[in-house]
C-alpha atoms as a PDB file:
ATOM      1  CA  UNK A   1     -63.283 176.724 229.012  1.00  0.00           C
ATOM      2  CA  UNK A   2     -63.453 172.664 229.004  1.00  0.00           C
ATOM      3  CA  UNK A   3     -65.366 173.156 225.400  1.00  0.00           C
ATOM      4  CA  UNK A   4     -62.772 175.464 223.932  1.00  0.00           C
ATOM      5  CA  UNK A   5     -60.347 172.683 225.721  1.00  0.00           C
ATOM      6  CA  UNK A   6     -62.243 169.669 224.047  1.00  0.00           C
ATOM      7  CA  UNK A   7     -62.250 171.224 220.440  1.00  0.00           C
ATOM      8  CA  UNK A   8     -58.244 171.847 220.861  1.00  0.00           C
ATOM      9  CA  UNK A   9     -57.619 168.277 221.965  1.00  0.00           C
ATOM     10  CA  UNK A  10     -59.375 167.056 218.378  1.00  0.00           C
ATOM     11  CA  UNK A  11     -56.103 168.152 217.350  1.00  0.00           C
ATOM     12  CA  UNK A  12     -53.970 168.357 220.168  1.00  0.00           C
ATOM     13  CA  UNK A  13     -51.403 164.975 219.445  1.00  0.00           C
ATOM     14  CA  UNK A  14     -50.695 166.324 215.754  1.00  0.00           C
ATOM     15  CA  UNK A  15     -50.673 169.978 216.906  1.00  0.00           C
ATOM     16  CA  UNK A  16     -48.573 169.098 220.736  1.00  0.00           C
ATOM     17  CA  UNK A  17     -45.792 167.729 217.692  1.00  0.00           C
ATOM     18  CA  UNK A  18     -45.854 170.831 215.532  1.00  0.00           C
ATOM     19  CA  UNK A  19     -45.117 173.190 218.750  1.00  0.00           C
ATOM     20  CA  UNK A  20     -42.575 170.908 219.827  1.00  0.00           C
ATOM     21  CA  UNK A  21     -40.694 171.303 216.663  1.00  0.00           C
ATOM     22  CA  UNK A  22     -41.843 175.203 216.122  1.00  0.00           C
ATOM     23  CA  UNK A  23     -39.984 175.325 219.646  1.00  0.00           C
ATOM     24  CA  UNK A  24     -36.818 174.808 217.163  1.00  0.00           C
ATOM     25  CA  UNK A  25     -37.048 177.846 215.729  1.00  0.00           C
ATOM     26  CA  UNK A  26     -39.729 179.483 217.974  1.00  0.00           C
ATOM     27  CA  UNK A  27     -40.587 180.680 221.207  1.00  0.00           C
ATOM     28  CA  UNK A  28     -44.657 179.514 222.243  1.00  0.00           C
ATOM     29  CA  UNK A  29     -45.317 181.087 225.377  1.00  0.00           C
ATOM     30  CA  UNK A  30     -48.547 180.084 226.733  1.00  0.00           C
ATOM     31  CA  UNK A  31     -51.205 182.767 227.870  1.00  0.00           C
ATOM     32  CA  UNK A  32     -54.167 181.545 229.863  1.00  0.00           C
ATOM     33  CA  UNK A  33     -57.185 182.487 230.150  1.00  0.00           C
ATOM     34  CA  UNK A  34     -58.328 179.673 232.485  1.00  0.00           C
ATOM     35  CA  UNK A  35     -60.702 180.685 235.390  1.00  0.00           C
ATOM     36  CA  UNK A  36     -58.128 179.925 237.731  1.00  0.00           C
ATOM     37  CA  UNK A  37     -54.395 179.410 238.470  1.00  0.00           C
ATOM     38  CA  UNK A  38     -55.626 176.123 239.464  1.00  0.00           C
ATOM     39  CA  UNK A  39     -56.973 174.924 236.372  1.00  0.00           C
ATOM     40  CA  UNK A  40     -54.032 176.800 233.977  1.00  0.00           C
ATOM     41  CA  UNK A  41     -51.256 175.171 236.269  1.00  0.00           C
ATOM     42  CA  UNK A  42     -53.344 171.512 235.436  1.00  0.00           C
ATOM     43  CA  UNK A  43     -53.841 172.367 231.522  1.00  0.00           C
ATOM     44  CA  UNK A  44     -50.176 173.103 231.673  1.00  0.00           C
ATOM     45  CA  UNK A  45     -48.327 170.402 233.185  1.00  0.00           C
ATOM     46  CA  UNK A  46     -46.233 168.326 230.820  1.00  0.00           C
ATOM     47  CA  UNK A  47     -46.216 171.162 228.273  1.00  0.00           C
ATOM     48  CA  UNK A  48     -42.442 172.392 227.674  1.00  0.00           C
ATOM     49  CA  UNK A  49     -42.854 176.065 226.535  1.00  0.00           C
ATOM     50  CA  UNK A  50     -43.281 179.345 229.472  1.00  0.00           C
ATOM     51  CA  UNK A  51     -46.396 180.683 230.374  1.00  0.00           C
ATOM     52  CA  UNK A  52     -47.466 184.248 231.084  1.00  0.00           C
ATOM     53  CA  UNK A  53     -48.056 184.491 234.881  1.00  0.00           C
ATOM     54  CA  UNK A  54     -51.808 183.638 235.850  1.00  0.00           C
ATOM     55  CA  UNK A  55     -51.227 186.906 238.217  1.00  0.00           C
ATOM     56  CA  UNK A  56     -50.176 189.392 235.868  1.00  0.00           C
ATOM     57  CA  UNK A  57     -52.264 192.336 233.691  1.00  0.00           C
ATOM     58  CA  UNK A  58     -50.260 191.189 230.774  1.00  0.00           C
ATOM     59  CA  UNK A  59     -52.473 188.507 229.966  1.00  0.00           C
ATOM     60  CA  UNK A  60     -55.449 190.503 229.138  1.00  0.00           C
ATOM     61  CA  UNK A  61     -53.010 193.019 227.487  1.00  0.00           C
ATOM     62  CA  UNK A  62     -51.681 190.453 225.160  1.00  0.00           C
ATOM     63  CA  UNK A  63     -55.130 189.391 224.217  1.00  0.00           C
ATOM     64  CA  UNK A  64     -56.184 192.685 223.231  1.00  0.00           C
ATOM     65  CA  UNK A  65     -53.058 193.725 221.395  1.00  0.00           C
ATOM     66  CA  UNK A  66     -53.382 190.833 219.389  1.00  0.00           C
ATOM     67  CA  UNK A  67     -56.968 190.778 218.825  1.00  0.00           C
ATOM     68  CA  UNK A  68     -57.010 187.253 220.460  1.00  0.00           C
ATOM     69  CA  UNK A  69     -61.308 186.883 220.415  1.00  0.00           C
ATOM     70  CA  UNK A  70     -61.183 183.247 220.073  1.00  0.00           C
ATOM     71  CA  UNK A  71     -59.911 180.267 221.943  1.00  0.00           C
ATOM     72  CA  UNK A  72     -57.490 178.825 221.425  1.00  0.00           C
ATOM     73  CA  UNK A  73     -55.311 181.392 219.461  1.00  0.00           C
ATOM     74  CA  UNK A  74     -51.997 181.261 218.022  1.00  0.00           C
ATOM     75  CA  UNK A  75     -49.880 184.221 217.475  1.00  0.00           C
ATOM     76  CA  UNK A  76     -46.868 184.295 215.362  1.00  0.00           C
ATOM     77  CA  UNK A  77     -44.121 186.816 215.852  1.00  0.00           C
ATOM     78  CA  UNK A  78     -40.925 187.415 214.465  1.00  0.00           C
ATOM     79  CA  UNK A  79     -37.454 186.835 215.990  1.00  0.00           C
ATOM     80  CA  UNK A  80     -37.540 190.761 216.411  1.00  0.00           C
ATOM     81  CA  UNK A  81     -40.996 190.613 217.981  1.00  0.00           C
ATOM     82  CA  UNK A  82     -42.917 192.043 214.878  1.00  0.00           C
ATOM     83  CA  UNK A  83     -46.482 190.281 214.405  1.00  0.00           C
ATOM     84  CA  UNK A  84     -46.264 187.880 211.658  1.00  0.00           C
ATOM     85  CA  UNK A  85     -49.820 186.240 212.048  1.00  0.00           C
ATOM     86  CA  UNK A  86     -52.636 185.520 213.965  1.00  0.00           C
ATOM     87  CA  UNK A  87     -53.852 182.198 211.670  1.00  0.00           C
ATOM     88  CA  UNK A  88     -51.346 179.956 213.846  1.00  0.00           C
ATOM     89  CA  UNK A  89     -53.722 177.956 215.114  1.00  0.00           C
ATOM     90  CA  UNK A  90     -55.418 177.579 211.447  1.00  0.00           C
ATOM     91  CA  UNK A  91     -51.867 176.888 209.872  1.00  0.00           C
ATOM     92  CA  UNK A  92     -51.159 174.357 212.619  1.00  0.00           C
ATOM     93  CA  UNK A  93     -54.604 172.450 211.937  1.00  0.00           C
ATOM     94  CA  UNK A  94     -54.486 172.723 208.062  1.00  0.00           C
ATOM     95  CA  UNK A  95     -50.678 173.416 206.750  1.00  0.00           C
ATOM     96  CA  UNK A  96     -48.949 171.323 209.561  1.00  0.00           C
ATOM     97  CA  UNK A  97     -46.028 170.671 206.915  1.00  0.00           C
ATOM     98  CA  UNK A  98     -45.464 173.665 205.786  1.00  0.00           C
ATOM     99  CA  UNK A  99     -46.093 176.241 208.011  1.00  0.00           C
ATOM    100  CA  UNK A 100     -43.204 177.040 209.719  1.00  0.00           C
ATOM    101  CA  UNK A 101     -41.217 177.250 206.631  1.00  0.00           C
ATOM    102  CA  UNK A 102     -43.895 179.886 205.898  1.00  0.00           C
ATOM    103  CA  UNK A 103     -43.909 181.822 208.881  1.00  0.00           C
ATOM    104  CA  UNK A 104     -40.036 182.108 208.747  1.00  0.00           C
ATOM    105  CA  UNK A 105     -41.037 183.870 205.312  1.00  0.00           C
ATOM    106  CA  UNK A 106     -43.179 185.946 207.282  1.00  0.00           C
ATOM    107  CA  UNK A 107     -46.407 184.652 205.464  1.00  0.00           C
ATOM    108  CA  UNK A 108     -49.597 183.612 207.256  1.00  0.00           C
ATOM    109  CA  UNK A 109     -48.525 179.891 207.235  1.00  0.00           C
ATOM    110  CA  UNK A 110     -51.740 178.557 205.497  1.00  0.00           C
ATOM    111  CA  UNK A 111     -53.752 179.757 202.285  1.00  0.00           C
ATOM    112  CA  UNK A 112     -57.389 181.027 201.793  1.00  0.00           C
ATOM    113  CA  UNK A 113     -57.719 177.503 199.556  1.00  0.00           C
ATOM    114  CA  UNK A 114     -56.177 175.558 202.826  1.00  0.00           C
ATOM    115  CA  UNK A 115     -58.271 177.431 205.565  1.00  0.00           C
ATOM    116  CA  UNK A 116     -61.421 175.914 203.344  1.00  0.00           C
ATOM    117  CA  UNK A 117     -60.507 172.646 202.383  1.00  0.00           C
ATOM    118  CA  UNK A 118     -62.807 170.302 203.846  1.00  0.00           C
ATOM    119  CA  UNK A 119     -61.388 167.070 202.219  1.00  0.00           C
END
């Protein structure tokens, strides 16, 4: 888990900004897959969006509904709850402009041409 945590904190001051202003229009609720309460409640604190109880079965349910195989993953619904994405976490990294104007469109947030840009 501190690897998966490492590789998200590459990113974490541009994408911590993004969430806080997806938070405008969005709701991130955090699902953990931590090892233990302990070390969720730790990654948590400071962050301002809800987090699925470290207790309950819904956390595994989520991550199979949603196909969530890698860490970490961002899923994008709809004000209605309808899936709108599961390349958050890509749109974040590589379309942090324009992404939420995107995903209010109900498009992935980030192109094939984006998702391979290296430069």
């Amino acid at each position: 888990m501190r690897k998966v945590r490492e590789q998200f904190k590459m990113h974490s001051k541009q994408s911590f900004s993004i969430l806080n202003i997806i938070r405008t229009d969005f709701q991130v609720v955090f699902v953990s897959f931590d090892k233990s309460e302990q070390e969720m409640r730790e990654y948590m604190r400071g962050k301002p969006w809800p987090a699925a109880s470290f207790q309950s079965n819904d956390r595994q349910a989520l991550a199979y509904a949603f196909n969530a195989n890698m860490l970490p993953t961002l899923v994008v619904l709809d004000g209605e709850g309808n899936f709108v994405t599961d390349w958050g976490r890509s749109a974040v990294s590589k379309n942090p402009q324009g992404c939420i104007e995107e995903w209010k469109r109900g498009n992935a947030g980030v192109t094939w041409f984006q998702m391979f840009k290296f430069w």
